[in-house]
Protein backbone atom coordinates (compact mmCIF):
# COMPACT_ATOMS: atom_id res chain seq x y z
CA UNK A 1 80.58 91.01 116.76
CA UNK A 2 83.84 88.60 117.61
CA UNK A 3 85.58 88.90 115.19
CA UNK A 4 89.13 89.28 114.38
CA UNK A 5 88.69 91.92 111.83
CA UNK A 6 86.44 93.54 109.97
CA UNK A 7 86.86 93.97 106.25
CA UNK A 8 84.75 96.85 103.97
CA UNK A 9 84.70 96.41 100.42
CA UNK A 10 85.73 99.60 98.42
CA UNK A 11 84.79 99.93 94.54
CA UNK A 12 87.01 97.23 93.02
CA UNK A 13 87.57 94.60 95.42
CA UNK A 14 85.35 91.53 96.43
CA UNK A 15 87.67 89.89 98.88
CA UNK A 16 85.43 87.36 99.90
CA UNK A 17 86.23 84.32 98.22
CA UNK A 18 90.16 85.01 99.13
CA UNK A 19 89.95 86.21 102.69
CA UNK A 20 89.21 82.22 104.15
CA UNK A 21 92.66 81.26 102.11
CA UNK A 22 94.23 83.30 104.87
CA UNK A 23 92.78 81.32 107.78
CA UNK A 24 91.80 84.70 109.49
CA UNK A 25 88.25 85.19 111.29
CA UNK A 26 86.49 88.09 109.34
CA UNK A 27 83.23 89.55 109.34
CA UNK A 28 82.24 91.25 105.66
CA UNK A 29 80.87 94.82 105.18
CA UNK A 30 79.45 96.04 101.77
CA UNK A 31 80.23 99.65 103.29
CA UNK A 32 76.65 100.51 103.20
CA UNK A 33 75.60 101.98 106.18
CA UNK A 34 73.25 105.13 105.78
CA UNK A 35 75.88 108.51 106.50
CA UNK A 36 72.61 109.33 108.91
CA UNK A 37 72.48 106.65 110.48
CA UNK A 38 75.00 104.84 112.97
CA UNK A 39 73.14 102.62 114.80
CA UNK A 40 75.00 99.58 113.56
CA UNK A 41 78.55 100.84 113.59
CA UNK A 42 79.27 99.53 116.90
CA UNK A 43 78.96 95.84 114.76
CA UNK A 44 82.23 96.87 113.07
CA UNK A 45 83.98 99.11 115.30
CA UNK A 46 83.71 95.87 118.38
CA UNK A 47 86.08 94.75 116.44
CA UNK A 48 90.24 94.64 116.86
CA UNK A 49 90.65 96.02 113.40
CA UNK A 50 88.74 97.48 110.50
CA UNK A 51 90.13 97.34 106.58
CA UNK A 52 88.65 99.45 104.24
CA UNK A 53 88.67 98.31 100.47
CA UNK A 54 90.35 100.27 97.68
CA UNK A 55 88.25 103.88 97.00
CA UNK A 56 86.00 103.91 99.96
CA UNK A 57 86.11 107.29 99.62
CA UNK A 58 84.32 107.66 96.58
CA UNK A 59 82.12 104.10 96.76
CA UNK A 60 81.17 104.11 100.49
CA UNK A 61 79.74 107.55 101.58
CA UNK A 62 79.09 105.91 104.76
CA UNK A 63 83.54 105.95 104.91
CA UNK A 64 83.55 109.68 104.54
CA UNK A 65 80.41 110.38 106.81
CA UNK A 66 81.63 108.60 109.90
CA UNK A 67 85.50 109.28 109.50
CA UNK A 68 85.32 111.32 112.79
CA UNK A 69 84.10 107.56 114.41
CA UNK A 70 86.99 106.19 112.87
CA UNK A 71 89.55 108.80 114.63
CA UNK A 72 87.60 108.09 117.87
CA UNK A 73 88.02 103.90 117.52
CA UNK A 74 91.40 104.80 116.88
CA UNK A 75 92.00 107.03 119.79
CA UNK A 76 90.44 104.41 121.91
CA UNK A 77 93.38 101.50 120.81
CA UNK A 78 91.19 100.44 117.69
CA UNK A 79 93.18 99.20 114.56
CA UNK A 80 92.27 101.19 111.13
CA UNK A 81 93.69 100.09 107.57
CA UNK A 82 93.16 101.56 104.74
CA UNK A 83 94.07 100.88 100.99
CA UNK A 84 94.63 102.84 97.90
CA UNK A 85 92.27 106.12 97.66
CA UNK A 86 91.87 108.50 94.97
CA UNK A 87 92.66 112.01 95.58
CA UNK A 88 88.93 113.23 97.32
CA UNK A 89 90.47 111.38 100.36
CA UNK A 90 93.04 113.56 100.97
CA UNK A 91 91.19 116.49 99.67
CA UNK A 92 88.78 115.93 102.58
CA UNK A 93 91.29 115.41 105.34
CA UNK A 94 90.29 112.04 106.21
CA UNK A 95 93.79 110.74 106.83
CA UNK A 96 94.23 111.37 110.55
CA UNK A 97 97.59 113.54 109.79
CA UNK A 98 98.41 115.94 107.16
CA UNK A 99 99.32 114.33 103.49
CA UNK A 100 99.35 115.63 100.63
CA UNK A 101 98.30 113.84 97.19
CA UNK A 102 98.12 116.43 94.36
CA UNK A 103 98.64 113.80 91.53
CA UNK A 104 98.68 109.96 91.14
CA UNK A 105 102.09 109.05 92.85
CA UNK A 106 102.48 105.07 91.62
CA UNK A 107 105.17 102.89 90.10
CA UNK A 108 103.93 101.21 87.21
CA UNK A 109 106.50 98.58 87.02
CA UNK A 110 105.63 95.28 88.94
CA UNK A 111 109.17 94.37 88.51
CA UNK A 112 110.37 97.40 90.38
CA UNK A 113 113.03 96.95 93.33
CA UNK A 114 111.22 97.39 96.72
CA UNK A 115 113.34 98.18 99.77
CA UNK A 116 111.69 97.14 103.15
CA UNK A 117 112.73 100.53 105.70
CA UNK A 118 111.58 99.67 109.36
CA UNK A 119 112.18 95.29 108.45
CA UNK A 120 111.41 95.03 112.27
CA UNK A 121 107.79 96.58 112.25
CA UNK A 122 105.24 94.20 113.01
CA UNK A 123 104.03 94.86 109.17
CA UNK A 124 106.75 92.80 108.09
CA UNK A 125 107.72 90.08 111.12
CA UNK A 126 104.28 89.23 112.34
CA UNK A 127 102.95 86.42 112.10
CA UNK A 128 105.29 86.25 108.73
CA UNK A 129 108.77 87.33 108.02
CA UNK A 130 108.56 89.41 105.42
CA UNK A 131 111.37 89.67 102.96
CA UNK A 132 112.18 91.81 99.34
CA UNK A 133 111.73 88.32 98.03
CA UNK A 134 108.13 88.66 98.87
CA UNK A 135 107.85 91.42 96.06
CA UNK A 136 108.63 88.85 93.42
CA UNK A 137 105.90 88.05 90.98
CA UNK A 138 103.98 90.67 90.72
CA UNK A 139 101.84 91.25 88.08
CA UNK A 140 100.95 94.59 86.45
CA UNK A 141 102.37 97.57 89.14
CA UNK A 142 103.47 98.10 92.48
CA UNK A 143 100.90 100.71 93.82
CA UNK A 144 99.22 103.77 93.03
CA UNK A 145 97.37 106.43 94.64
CA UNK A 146 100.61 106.92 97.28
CA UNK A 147 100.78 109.73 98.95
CA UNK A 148 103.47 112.67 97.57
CA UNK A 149 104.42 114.22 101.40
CA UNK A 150 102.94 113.24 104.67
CA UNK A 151 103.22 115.01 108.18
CA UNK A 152 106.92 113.15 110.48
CA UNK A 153 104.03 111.48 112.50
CA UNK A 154 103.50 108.71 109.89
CA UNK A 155 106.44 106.06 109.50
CA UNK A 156 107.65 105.29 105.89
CA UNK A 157 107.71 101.25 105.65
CA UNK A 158 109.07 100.80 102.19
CA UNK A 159 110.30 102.21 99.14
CA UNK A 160 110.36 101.98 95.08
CA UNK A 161 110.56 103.49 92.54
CA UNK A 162 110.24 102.93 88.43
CA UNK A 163 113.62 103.41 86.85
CA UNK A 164 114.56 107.36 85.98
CA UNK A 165 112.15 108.10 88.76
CA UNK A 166 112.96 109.50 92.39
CA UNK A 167 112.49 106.67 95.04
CA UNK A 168 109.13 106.78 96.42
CA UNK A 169 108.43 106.46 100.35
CA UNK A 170 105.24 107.41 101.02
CA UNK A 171 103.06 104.23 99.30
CA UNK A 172 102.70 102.60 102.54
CA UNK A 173 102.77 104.37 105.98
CA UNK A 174 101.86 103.62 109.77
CA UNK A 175 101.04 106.05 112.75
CA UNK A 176 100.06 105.88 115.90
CA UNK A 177 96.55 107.30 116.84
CA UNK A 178 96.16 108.14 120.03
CA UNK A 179 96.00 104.24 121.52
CA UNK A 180 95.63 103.30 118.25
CA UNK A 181 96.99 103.24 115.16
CA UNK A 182 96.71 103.52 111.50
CA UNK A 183 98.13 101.72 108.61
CA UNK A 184 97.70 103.69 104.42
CA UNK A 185 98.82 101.25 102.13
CA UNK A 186 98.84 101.69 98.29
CA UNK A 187 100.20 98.43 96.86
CA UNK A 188 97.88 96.58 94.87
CA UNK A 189 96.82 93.77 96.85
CA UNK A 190 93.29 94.10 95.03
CA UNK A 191 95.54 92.73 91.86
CA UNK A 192 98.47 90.70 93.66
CA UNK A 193 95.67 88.77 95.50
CA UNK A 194 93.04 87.60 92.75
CA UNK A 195 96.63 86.61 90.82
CA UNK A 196 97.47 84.70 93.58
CA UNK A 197 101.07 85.74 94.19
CA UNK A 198 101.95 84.08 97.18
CA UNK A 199 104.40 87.06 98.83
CA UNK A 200 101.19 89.38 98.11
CA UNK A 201 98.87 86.65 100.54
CA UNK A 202 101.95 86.54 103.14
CA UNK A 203 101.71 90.18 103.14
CA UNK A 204 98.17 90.75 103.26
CA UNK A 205 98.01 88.31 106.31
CA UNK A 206 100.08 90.85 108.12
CA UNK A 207 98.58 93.81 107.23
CA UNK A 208 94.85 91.99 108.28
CA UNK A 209 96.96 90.56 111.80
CA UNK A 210 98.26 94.32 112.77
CA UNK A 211 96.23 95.03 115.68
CA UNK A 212 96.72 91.38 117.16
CA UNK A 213 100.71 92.21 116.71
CA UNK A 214 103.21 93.23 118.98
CA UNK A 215 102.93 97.02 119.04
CA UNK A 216 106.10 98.93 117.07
């Protein structure tokens, strides 16, 4: 396989129709590769970078099964990111550095100020600027499922918070792996996108064009 990326649907998400908007070269997995059998994992790990859907933890055993193949494609330079989890994925260490996740950290208020941290990581500069005024729009929340504390190896990229409420830091991190690296993000593309919120698709682009990016 050729392609750019390589996108796995989670429990919630059927990206397909919206992935050709972004004018990115894809090839689609439904995630359902046997845990016993790998044979055809070299189809998706071939390629720069792999994006696994929201809860592949819980809908794709074949995730879980092979997450030691994912540390491995990441050691080796590959590109891994992944979106919202519930709490079985940290539970069963699949993150490749200590986090912790003993609740659902989110911020229920789409309108919530966002604060971009690191504004020249390749998250947010390539191939689109990426500005606070890309947060505007939003429909229904922020994110969910963030992490609560995570090991000095990850990078915070930005904080919220809902009003009253300590700022959060932890909904979307990055770390290098080895030659690789690793992106966690728990902002809810699966709703921003299907609403069609236009800083959400800018985003999204980025997140999709990480391994083809300058590295941080």
């Amino acid at each position: 396989m050729n392609a750019l990326s390589a996108f796995a649907f989670g429990s919630a998400q059927q990206p397909k129709p919206l992935l050709p908007s972004l004018s990115a070269a894809f090839s689609t997995r439904d995630g359902s590769v046997p845990a016993n059998d790998v044979s055809s994992l070299p189809s998706i790990f071939a390629s720069r970078s792999n994006s696994f859907g929201v809860r592949a933890s819980e809908a794709r055993p074949a995730f879980v099964a092979n997450n030691a193949r994912l540390n491995d494609y990441m050691q080796r330079g590959g590109t891994l990111v992944v979106q919202y989890q519930q709490g079985d994925y940290v539970q069963r260490m699949l993150p490749p550095y200590p986090v912790t996740a003993p609740e659902n950290s989110r911020v229920t208020d789409e309108t919530a100020p966002v604060r971009i941290l690191a504004p020249n990581h390749p998250v947010f500069t390539f191939p689109n600027r990426i500005t606070e005024a890309d947060f505007g729009n939003w429909v229904q929340e922020r994110n969910l499922y963030a992490f609560t504390t995570f090991d000095m190896r990850y990078t915070p990229l930005l904080e919220t918070f809902d009003r009253g409420e300590m700022p959060q830091r932890s909904g979307e991190l990055y770390a290098q792996v080895g030659q690789g690296q690793y992106l966690y993000t728990s902002y809810s593309w699966f709703r921003q996108l299907p609403a069609g919120v236009p800083g959400a698709y800018r985003q999204f682009a980025n997140l999709i064009s990480l391994a083809k990016a300058p590295r941080p």
